[in-house]
Protein backbone atom coordinates (compact mmCIF):
# COMPACT_ATOMS: atom_id res chain seq x y z
CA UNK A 1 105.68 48.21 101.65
CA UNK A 2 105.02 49.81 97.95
CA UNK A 3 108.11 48.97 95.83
CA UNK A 4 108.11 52.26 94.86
CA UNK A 5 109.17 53.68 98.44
CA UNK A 6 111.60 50.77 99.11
CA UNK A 7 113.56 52.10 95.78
CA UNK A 8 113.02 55.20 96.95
CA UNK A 9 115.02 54.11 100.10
CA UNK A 10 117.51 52.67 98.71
CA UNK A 11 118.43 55.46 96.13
CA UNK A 12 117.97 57.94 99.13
CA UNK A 13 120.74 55.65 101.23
CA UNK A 14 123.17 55.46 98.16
CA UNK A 15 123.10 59.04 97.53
CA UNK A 16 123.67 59.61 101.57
CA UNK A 17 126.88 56.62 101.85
CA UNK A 18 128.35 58.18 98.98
CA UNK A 19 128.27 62.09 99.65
CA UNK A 20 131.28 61.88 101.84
CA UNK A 21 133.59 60.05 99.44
CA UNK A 22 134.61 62.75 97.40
CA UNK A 23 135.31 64.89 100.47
CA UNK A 24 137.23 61.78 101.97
CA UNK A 25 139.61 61.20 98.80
CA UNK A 26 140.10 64.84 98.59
CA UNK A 27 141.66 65.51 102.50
CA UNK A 28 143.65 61.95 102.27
CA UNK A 29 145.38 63.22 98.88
CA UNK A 30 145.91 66.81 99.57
CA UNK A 31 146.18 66.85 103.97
CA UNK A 32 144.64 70.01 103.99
CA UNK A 33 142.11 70.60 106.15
CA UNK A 34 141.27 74.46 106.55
CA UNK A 35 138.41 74.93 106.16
CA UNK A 36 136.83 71.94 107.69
CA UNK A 37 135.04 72.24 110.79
CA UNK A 38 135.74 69.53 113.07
CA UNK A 39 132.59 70.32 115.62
CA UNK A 40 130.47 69.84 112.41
CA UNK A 41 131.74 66.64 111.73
CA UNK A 42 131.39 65.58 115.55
CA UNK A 43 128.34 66.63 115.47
CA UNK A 44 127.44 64.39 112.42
CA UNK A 45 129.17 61.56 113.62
CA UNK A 46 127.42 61.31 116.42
CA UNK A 47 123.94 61.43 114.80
CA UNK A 48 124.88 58.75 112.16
CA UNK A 49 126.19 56.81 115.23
CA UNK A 50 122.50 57.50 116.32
CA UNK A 51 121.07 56.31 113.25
CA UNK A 52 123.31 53.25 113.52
CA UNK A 53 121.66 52.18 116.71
CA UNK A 54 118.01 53.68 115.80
CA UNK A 55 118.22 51.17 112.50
CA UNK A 56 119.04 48.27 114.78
CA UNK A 57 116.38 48.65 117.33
CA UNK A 58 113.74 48.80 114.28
CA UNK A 59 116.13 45.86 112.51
CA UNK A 60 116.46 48.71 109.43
CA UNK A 61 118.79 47.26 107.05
CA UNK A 62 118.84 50.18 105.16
CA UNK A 63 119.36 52.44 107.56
CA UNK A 64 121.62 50.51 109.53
CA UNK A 65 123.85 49.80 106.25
CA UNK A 66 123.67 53.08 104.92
CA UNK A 67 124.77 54.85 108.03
CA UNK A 68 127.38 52.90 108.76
CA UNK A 69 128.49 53.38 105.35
CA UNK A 70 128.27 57.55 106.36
CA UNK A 71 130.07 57.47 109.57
CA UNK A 72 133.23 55.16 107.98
CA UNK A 73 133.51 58.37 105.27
CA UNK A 74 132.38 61.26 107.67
CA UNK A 75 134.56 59.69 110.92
CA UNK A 76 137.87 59.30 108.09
CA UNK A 77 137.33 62.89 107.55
CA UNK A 78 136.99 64.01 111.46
CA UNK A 79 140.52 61.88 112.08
CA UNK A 80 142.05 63.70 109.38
CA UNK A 81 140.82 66.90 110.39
CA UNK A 82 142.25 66.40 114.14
CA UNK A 83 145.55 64.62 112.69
CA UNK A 84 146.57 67.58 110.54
CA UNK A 85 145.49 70.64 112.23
CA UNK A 86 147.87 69.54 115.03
CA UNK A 87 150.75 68.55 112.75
CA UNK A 88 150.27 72.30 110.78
CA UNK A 89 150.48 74.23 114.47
CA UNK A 90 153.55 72.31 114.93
C-alpha cells in the first residue's frame, strides 16, 4: 500500500478515536445530558460495534483499533445519557 494512504489512515482513525473525548469529559463533569439523543448514540454504537467485527474479519488493525477506541468514548456517553435522564425524572 502507498505510504501516503496508510498515513492517511491513520490520521483519519486518530481524528475519529478522539472526536468523542471532549463530549465524554464534558457529560462525566457536568451530568447533564439534555440535549443528547440516546437513539443517536445507539445507533452509532452499534455501527462502530460493526466496524469492530468488519476490521477483524479483514484483520484491519486500524480499523479494528480505532473503533474500538470510538465505541469506549461513544458507549461512556450512551451510559451516561441513560444513567442521568432517569435520575433527573426522579
Amino acid at each position: 500500500m502507498d505510504m501516503t494512504f496508510e498515513i492517511i489512515g491513520w490520521l483519519a482513525g486518530i481524528c475519529t478515536a478522539v472526536s468523542f473525548v471532549p463530549q465524554s469529559l464534558k457529560t462525566f463533569r457536568t451530568k447533564n445530558v439534555a440535549g443528547l439523543s440516546a437513539l443517536t448514540y445507539t445507533v452509532y454504537n452499534l455501527g462502530v460495534l460493526g466496524w469492530v467485527v468488519y476490521g477483524a474479519y479483514l484483520k484491519s488493525y486500524q480499523m479494528v483499533v480505532f473503533n474500538a477506541v470510538c465505541f469506549a468514548f461513544s458507549f461512556s456517553v450512551l451510559a451516561m445519557i441513560l444513567r442521568y435522564r432517569r435520575r433527573s425524572r426522579l
